[in-house]
N, C-alpha and C. Protein backbone atom coordinates (compact mmCIF):
# COMPACT_ATOMS: atom_id res chain seq x y z
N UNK A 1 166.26 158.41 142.64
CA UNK A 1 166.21 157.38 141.66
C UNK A 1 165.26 157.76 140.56
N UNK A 2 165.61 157.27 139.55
CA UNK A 2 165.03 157.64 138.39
C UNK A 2 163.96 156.18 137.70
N UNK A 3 162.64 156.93 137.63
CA UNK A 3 161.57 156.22 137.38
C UNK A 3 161.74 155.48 135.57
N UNK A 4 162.93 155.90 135.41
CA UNK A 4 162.80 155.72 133.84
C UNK A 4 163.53 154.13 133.94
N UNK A 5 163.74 153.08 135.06
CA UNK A 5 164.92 152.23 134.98
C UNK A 5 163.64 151.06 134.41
N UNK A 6 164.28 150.01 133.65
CA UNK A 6 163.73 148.88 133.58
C UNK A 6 162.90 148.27 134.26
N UNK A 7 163.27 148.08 135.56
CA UNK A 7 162.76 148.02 136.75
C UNK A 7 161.16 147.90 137.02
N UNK A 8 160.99 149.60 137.06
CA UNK A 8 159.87 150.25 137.21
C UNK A 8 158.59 150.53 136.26
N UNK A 9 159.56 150.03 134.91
CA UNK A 9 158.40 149.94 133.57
C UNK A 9 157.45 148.94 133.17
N UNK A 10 157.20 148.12 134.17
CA UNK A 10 156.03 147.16 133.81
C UNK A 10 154.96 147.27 133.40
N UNK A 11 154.73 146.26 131.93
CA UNK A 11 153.63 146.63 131.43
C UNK A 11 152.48 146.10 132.18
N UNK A 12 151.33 146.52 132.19
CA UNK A 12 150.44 146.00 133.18
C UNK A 12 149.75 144.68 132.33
N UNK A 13 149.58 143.53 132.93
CA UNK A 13 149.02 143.08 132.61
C UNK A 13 147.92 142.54 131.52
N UNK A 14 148.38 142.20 130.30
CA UNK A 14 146.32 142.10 129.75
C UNK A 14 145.54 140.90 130.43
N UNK A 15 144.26 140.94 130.30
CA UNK A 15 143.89 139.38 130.92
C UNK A 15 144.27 138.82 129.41
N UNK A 16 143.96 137.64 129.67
CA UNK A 16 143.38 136.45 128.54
C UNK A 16 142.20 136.77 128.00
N UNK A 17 142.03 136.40 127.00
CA UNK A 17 141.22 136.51 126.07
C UNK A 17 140.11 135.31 126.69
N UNK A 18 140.28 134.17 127.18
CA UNK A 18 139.25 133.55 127.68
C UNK A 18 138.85 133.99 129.01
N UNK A 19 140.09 134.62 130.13
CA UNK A 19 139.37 135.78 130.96
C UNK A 19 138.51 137.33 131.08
N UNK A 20 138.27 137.66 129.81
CA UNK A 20 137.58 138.39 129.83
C UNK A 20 136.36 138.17 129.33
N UNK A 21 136.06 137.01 128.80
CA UNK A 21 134.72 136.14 128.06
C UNK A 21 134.14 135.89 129.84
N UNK A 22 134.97 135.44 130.46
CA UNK A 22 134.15 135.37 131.97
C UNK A 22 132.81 135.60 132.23
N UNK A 23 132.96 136.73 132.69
CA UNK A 23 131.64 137.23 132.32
C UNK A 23 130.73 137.27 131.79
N UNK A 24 131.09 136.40 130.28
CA UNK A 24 129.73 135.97 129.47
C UNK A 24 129.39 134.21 129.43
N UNK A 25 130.16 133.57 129.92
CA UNK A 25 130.56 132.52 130.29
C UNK A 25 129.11 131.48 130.67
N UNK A 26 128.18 132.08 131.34
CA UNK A 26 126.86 131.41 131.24
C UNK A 26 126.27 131.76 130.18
N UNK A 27 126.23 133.02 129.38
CA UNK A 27 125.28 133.01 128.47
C UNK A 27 125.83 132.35 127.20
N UNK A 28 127.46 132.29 127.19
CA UNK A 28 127.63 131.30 125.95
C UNK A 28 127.35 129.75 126.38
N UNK A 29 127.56 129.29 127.28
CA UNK A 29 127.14 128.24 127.52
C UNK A 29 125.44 127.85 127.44
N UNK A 30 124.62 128.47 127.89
CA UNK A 30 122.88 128.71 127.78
C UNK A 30 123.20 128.46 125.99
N UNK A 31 123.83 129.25 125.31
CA UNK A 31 123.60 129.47 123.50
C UNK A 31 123.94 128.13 122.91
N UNK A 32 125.26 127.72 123.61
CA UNK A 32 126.01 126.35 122.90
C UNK A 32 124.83 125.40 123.26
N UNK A 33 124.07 125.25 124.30
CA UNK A 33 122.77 124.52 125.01
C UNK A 33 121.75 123.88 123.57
N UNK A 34 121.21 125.26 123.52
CA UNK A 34 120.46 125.70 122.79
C UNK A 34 120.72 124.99 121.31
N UNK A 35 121.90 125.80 120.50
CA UNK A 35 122.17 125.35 119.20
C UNK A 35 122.10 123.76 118.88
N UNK A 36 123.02 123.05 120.06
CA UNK A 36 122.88 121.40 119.93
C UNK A 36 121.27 121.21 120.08
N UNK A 37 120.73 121.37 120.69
CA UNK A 37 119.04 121.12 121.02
C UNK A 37 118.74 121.55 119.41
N UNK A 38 119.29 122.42 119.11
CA UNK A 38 117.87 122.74 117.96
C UNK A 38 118.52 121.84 116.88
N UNK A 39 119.83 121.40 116.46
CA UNK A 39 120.33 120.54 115.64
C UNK A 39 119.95 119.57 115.76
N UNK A 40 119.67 118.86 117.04
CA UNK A 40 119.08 117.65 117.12
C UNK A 40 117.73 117.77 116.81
N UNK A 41 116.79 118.57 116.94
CA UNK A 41 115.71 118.31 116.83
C UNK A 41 115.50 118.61 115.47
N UNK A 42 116.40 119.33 114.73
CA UNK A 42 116.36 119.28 113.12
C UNK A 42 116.51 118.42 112.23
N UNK A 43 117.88 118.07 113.04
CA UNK A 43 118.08 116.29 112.26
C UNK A 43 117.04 115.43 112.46
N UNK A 44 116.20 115.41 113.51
CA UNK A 44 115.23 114.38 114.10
C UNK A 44 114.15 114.77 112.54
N UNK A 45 113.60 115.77 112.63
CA UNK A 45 112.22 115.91 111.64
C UNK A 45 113.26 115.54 110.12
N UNK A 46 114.27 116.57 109.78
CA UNK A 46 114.42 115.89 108.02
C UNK A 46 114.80 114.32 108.46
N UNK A 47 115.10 113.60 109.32
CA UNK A 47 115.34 111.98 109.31
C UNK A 47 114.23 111.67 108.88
N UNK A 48 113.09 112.11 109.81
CA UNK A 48 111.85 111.44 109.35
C UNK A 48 110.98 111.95 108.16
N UNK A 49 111.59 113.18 107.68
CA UNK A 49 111.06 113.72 106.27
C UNK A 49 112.04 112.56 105.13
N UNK A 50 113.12 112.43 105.25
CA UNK A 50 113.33 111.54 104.18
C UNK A 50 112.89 109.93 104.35
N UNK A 51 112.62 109.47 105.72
CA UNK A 51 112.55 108.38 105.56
C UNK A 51 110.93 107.79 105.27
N UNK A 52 110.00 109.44 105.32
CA UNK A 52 108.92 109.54 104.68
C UNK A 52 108.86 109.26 102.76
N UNK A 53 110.18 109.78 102.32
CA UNK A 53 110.16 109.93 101.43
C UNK A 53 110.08 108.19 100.85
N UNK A 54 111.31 107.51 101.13
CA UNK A 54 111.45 106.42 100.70
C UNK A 54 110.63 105.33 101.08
N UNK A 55 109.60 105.47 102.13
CA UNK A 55 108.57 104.61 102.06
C UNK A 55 107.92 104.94 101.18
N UNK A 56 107.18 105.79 100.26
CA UNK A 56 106.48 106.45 99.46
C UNK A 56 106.65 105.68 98.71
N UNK A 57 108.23 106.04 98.17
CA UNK A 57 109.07 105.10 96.92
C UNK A 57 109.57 103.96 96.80
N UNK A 58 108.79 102.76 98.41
CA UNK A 58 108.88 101.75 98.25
C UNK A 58 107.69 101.32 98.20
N UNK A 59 106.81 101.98 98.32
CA UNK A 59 105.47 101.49 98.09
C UNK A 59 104.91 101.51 97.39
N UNK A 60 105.69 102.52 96.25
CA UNK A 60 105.09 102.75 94.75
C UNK A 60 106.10 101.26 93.68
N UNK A 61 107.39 100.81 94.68
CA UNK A 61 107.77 99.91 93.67
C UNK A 61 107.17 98.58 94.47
N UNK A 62 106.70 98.76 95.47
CA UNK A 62 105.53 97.30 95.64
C UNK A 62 104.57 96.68 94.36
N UNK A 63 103.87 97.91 94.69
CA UNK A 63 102.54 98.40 93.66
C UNK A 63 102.65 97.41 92.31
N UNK A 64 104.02 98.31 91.97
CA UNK A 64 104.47 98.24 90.15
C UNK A 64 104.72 96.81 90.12
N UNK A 65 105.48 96.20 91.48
CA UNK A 65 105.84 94.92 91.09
C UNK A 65 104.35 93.61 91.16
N UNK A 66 103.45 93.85 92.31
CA UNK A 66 102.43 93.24 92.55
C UNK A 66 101.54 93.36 91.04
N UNK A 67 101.70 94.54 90.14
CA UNK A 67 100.97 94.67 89.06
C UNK A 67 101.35 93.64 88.44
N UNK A 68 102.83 93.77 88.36
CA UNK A 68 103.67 92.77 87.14
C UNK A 68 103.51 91.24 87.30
N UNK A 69 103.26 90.79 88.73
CA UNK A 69 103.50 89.60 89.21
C UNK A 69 101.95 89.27 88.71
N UNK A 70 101.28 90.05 88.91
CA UNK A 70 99.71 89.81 88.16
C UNK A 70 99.82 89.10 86.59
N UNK A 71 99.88 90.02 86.53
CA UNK A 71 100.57 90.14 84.69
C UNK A 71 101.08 88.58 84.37
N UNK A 72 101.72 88.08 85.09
CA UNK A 72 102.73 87.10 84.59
C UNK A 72 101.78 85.84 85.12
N UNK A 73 101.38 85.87 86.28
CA UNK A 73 100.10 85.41 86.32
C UNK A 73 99.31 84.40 85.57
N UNK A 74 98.81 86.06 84.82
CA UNK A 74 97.83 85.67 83.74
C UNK A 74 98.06 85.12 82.72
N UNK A 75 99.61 85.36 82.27
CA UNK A 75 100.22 85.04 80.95
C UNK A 75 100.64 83.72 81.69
N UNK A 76 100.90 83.17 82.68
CA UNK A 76 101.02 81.11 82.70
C UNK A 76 99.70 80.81 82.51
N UNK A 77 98.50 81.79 83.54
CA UNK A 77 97.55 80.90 82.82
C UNK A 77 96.96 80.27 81.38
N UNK A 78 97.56 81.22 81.19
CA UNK A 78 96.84 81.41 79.16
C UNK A 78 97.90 80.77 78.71
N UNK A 79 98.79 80.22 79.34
CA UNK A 79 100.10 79.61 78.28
C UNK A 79 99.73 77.87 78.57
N UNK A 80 99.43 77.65 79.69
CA UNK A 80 98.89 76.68 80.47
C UNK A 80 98.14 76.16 80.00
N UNK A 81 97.23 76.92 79.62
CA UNK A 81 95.64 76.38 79.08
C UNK A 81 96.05 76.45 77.39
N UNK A 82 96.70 76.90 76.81
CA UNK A 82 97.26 76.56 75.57
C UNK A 82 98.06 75.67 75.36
N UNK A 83 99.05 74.85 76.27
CA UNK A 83 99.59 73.67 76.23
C UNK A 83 98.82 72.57 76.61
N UNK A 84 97.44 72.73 77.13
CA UNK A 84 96.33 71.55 77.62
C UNK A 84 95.90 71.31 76.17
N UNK A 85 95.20 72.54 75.43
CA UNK A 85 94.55 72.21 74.45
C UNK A 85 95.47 71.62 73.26
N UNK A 86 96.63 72.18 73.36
CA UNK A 86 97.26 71.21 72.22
C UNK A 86 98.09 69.99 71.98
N UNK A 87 97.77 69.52 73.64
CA UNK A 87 98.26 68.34 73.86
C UNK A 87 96.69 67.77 73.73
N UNK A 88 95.56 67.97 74.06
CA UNK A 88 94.42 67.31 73.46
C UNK A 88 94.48 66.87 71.88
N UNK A 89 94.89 68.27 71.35
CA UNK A 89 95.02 67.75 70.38
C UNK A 89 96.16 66.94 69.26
N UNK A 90 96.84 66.80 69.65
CA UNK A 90 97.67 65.82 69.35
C UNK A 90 97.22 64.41 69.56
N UNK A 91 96.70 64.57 71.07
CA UNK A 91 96.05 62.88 71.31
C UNK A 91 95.17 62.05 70.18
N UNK A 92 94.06 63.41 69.67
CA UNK A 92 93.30 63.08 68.55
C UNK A 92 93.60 63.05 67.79
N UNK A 93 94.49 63.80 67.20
CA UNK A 93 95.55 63.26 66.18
C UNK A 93 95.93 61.83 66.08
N UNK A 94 96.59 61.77 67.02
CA UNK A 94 97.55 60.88 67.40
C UNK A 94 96.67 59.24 67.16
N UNK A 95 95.17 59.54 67.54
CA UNK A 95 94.25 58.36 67.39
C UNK A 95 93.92 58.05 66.00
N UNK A 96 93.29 59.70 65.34
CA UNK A 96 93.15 59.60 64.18
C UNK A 96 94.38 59.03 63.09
N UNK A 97 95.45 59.14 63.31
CA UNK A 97 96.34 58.38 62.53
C UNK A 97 96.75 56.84 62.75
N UNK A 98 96.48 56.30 63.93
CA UNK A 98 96.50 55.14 64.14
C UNK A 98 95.27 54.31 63.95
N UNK A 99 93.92 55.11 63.82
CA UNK A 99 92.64 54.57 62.79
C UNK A 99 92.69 54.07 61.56
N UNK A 100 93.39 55.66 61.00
CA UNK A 100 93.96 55.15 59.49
C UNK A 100 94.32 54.02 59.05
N UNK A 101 95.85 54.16 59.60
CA UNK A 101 97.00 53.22 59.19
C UNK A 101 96.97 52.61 60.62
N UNK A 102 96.42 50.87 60.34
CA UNK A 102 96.53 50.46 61.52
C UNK A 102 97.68 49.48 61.33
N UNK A 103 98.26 48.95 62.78
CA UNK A 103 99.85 48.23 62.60
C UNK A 103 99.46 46.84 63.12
N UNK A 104 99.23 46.30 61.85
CA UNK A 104 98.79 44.54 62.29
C UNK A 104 99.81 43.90 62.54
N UNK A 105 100.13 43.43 63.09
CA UNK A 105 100.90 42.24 63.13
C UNK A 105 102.25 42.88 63.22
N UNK A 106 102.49 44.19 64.08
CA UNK A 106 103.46 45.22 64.10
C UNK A 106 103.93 45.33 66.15
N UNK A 107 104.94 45.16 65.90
CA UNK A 107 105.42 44.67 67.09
C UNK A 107 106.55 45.58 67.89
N UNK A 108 106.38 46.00 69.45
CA UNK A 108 107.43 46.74 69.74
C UNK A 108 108.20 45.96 70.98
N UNK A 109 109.35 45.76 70.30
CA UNK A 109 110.10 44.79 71.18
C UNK A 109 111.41 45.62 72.25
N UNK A 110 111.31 45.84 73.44
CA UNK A 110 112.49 46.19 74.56
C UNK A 110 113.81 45.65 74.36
N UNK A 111 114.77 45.87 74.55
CA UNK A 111 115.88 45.19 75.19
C UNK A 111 115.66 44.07 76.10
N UNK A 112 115.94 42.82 75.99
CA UNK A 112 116.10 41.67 76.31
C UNK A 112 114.10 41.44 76.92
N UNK A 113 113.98 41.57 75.86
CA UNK A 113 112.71 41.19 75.74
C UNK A 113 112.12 40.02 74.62
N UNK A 114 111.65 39.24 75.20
CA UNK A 114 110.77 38.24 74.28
C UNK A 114 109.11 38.26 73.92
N UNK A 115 108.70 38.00 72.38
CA UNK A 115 107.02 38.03 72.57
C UNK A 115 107.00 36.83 71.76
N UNK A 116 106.13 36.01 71.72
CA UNK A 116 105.42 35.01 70.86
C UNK A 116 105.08 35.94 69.88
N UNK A 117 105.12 35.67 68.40
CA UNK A 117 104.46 36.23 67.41
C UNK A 117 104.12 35.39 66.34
N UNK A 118 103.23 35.68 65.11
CA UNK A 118 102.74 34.87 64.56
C UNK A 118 101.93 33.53 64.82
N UNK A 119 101.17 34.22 65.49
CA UNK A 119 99.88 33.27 65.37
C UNK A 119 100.82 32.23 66.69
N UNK A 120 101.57 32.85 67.30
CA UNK A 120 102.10 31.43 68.46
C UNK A 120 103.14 30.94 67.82
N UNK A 121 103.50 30.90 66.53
CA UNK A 121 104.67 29.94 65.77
C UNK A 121 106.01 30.35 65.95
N UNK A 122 106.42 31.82 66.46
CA UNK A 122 107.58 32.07 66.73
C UNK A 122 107.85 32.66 67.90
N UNK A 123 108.92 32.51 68.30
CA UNK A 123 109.38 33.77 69.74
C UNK A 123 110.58 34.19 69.16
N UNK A 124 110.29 35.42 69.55
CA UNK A 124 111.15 36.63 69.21
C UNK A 124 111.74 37.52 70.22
N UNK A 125 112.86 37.67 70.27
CA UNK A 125 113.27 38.41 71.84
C UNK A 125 114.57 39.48 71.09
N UNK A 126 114.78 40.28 71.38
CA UNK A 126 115.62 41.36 71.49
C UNK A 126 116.90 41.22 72.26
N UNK A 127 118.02 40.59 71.91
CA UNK A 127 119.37 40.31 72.99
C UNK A 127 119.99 41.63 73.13
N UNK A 128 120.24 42.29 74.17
CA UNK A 128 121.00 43.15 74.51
C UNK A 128 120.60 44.52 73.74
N UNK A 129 121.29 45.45 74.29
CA UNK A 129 120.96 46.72 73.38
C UNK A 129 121.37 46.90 71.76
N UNK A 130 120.43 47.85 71.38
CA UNK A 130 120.76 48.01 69.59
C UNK A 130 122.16 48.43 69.10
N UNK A 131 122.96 47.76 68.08
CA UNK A 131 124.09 48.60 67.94
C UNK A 131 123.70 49.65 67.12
N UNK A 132 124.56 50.54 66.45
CA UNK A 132 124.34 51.25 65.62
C UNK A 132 123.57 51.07 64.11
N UNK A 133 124.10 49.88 63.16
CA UNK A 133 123.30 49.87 62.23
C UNK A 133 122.40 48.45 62.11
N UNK A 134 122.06 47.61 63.37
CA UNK A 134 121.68 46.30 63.54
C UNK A 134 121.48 46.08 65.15
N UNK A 135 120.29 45.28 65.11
CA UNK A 135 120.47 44.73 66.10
C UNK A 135 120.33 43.28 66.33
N UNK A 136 120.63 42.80 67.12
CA UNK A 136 120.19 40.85 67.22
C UNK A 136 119.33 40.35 68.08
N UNK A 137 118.70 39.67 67.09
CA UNK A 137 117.35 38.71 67.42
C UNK A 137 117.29 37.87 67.65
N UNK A 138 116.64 37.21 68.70
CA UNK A 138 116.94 35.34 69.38
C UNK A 138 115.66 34.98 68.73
N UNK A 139 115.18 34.24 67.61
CA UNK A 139 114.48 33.80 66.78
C UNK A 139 114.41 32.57 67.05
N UNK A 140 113.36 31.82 67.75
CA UNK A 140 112.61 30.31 68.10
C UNK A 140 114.81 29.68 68.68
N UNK A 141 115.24 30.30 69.69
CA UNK A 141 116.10 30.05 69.85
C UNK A 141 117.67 30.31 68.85
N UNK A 142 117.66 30.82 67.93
CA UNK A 142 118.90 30.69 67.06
C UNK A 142 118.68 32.47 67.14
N UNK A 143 119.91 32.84 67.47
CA UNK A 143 120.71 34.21 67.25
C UNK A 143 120.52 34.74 65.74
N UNK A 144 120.12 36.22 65.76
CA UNK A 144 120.45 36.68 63.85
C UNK A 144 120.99 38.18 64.61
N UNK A 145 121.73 38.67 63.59
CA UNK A 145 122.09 39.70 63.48
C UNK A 145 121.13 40.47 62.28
N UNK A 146 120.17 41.69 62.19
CA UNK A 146 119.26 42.15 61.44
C UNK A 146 119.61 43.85 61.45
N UNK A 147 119.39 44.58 60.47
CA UNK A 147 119.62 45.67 60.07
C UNK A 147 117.94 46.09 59.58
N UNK A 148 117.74 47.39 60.09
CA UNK A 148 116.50 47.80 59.91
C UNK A 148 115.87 47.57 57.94
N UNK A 149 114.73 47.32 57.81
CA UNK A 149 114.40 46.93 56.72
C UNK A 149 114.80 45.33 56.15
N UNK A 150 115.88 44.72 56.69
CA UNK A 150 115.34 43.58 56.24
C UNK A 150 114.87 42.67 57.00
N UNK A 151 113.88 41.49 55.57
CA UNK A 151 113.27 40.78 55.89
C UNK A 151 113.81 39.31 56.08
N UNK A 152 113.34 38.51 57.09
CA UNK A 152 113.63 37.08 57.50
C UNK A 152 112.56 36.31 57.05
N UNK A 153 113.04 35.36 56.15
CA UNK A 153 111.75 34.11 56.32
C UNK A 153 112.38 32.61 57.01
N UNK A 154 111.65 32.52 57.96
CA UNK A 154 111.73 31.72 58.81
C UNK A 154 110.56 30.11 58.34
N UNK A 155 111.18 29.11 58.73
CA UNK A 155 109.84 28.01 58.34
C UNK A 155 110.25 27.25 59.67
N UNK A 156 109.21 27.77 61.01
CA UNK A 156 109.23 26.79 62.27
C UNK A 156 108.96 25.40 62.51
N UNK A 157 108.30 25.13 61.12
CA UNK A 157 107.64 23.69 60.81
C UNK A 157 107.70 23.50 59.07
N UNK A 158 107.53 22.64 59.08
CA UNK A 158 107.60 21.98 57.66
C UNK A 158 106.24 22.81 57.10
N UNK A 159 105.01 22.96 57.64
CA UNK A 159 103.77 23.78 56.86
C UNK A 159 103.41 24.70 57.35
N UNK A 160 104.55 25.38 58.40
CA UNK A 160 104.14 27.28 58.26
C UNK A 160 105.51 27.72 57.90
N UNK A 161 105.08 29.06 56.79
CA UNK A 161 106.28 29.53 56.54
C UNK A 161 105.59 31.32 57.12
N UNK A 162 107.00 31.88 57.73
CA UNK A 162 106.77 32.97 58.50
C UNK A 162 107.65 34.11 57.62
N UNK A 163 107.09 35.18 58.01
CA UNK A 163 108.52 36.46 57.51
C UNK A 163 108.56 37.35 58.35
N UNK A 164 109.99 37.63 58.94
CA UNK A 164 109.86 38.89 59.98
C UNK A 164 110.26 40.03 59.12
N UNK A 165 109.92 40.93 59.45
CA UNK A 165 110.40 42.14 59.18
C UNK A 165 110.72 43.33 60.17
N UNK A 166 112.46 43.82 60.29
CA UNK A 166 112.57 44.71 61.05
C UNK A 166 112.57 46.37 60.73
N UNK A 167 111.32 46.69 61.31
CA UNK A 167 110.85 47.73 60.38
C UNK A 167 111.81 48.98 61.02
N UNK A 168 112.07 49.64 61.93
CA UNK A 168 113.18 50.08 62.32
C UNK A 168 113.72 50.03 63.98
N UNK A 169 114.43 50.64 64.80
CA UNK A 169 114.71 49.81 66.12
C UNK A 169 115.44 51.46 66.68
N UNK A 170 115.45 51.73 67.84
CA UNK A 170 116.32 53.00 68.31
C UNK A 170 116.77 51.93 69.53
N UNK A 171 117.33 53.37 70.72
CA UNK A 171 117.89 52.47 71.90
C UNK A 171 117.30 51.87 72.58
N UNK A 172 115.78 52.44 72.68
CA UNK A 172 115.15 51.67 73.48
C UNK A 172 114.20 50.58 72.96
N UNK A 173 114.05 50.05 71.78
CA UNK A 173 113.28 49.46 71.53
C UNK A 173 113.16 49.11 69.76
N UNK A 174 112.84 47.72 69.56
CA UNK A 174 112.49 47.22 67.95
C UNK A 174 111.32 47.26 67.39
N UNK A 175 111.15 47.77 66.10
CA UNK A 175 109.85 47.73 65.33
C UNK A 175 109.91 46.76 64.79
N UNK A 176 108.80 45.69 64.99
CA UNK A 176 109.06 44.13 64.02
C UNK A 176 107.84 43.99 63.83
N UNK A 177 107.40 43.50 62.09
CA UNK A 177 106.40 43.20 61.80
C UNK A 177 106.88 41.27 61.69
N UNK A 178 105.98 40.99 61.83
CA UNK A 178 105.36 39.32 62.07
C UNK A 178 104.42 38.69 61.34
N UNK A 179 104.50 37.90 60.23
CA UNK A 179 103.10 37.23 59.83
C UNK A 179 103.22 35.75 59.16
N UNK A 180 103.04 34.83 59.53
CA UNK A 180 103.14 33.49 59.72
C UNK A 180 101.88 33.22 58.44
N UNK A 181 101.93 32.08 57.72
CA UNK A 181 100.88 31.50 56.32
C UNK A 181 101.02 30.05 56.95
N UNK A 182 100.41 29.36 56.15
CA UNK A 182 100.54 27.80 55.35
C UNK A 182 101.76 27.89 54.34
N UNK A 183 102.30 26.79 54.53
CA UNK A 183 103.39 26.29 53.32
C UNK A 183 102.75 26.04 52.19
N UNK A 184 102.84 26.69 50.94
CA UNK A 184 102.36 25.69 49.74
C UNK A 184 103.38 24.87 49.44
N UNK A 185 102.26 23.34 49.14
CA UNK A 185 102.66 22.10 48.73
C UNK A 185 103.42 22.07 47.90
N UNK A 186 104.41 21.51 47.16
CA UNK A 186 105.40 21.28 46.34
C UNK A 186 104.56 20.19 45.19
């Protein structure tokens, strides 16, 4: 028989490519060990190198902001103490012009409000809210309809003669001057 038949030509075997690593098989495993260990312990220090970093850079925007919050601080105080003093002064103002020009016989009347005026000889009350260019006055009982600036003369008695005057009026309230005389005799 002849050695040349199909048969008899077998190629021998190769191993595998992962059977011939065999043999190194603990020391790649010891290396793969190793590499994860040192990755982890690399990642571990830059974690804590950057998270060094950003405390740094939150402590520098503490800083900046605690400065600013200072800052602002100071600027209510000084704004504070500049709205005290010029509300003082307004008050004195406010006196000094009512020294001046004082309002005799000058009257501020509410919504459905009544005052005696003139010397006791009249009552005067405010009915309901102001309209737009008038409002109405309950005068010793009798209703008027009055428009800012004019004047009423009233005679409650035969020998006092009175004059109101509505000096001007908003929503909440009437300016009325008041001043009651003697009648001259006829």
């Amino acid at each position: 028989m002849n050695d040349s038949t199909p048969s008899s030509r077998r190629p021998v075997p190769r191993p595998a490519r992962w059977q011939r690593l065999a043999g190194y098989r603990p020391t790649i495993i010891v290396s793969c060990i190793l590499m994860i260990i040192g990755i982890l312990i690399g990642g571990r220090f830059y974690g804590k190198y950057l998270s060094s970093l950003d405390v740094a850079e939150r402590e520098a925007q503490i800083e900046q902001l605690r400065a600013e919050s200072q800052k602002q601080k100071r600027d209510i105080d000084s704004k504070s103490t500049q709205l005290t003093a010029l509300q003082d002064k307004l008050t004195k103002t406010q006196a000094a012009l009512d020294a001046i020009m004082p309002s005799a016989n000058t009257y501020n009347i509410n919504p459905n409000q009544t005052l005696i005026l003139g010397d006791g000889h009249l009552m005067v009350g405010l009915v309901g809210p102001p309209a737009n260019d008038s409002v109405v006055l309950n005068i010793n009982g009798k209703t008027q309809s009055v428009s800012a600036g004019q004047t009423l003369s009233i005679s409650p008695d035969p020998a006092t003669k009175c004059q109101i005057n509505l000096q001007s009026f908003d929503v909440f309230r009437a300016v009325v001057a008041a001043a009651c005389t003697a009648a001259k005799a006829q």
